[in-house]
Protein backbone atom coordinates (compact mmCIF):
# COMPACT_ATOMS: atom_id res chain seq x y z
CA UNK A 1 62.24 -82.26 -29.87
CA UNK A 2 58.88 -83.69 -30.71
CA UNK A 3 55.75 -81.46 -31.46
CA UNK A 4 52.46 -82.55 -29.70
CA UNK A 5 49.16 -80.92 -30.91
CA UNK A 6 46.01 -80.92 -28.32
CA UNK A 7 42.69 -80.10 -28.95
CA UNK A 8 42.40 -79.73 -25.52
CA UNK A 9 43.06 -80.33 -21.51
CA UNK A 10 40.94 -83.01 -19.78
CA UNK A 11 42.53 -82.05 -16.43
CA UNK A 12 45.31 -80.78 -14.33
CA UNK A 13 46.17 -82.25 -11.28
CA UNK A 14 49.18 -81.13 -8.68
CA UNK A 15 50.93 -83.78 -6.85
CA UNK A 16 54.43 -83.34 -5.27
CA UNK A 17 55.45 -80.21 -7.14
CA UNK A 18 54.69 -80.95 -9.74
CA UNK A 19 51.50 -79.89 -12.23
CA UNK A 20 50.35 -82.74 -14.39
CA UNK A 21 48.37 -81.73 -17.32
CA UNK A 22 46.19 -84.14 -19.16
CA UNK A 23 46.56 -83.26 -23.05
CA UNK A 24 43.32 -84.30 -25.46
CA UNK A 25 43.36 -85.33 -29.04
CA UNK A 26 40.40 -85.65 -31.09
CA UNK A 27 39.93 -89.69 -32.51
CA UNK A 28 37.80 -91.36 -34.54
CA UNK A 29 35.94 -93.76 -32.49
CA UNK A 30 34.10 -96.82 -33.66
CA UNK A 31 31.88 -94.90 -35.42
CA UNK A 32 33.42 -93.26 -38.33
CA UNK A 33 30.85 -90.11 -37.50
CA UNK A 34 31.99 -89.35 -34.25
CA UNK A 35 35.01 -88.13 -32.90
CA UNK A 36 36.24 -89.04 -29.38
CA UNK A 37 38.53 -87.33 -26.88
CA UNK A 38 41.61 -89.36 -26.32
CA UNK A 39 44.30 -88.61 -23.71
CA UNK A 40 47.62 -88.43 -26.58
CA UNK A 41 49.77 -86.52 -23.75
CA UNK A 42 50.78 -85.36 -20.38
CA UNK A 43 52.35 -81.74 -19.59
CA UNK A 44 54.66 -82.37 -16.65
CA UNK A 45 55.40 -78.61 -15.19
CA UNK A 46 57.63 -78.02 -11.70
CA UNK A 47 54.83 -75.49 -9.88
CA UNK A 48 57.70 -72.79 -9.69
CA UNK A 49 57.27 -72.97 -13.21
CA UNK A 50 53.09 -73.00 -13.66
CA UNK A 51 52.67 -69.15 -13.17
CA UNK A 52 55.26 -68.21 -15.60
CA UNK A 53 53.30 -70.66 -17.67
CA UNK A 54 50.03 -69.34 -16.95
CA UNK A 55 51.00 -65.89 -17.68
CA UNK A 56 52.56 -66.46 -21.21
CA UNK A 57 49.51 -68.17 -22.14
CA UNK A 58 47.65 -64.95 -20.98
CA UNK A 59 49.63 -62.91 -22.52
CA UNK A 60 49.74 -64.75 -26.16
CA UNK A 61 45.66 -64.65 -25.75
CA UNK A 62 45.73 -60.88 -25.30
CA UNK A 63 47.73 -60.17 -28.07
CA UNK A 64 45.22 -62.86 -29.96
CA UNK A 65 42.39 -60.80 -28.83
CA UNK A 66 43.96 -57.17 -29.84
CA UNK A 67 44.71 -58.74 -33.17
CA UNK A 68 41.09 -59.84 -34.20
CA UNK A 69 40.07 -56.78 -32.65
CA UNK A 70 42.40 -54.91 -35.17
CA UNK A 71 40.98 -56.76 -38.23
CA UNK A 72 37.20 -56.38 -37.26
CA UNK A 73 37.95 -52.40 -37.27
CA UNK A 74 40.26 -52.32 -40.39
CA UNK A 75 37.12 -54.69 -41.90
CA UNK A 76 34.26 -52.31 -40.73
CA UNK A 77 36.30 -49.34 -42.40
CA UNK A 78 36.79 -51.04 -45.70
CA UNK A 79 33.09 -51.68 -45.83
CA UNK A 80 31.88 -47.89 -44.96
CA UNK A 81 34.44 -46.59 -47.65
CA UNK A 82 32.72 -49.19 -49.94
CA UNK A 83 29.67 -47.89 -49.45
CA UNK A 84 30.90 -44.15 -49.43
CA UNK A 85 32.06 -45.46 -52.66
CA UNK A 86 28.58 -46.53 -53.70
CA UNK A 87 26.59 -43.64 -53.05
């Protein structure tokens, strides 16, 4: 199994059953300064298999989002019992 990291998606396209998605790296370019989009893969899915897709990635971004949510409350408590502390 090889591991692909992408920065990003420069496109998805659907052709014959098949979802083709364009997978971005980040590259130096000529100029050492400035980094470049480069397409490093493409994400062949059957379209019977997209929504299943679609939904994990949903579902992963939710639990993401509850997460930080989670930490920004546990981080505004510790600073009001800080400053309860401090009075």
């Amino acid at each position: 199994m090889n591991d692909i990291f992408a920065d990003g998606i420069r496109s998805i396209a659907v052709a014959n059953g098949v979802a083709r998605i364009e997978l971005l790296q980040l590259r130096r370019g000529e100029s050492k300064n400035k980094l470049d989009p480069e397409v490093t893969a493409v994400l062949l899915l059957p379209v019977a298999a997209l929504k299943d897709f679609s939904n994990q990635l949903a579902g992963t971004l939710e639990k993401l989002d509850q997460a930080a949510k989670a930490r920004s409350a546990e981080a505004r408590g510790a600073a009001v019992e800080s400053a309860l502390e401090n009075l």
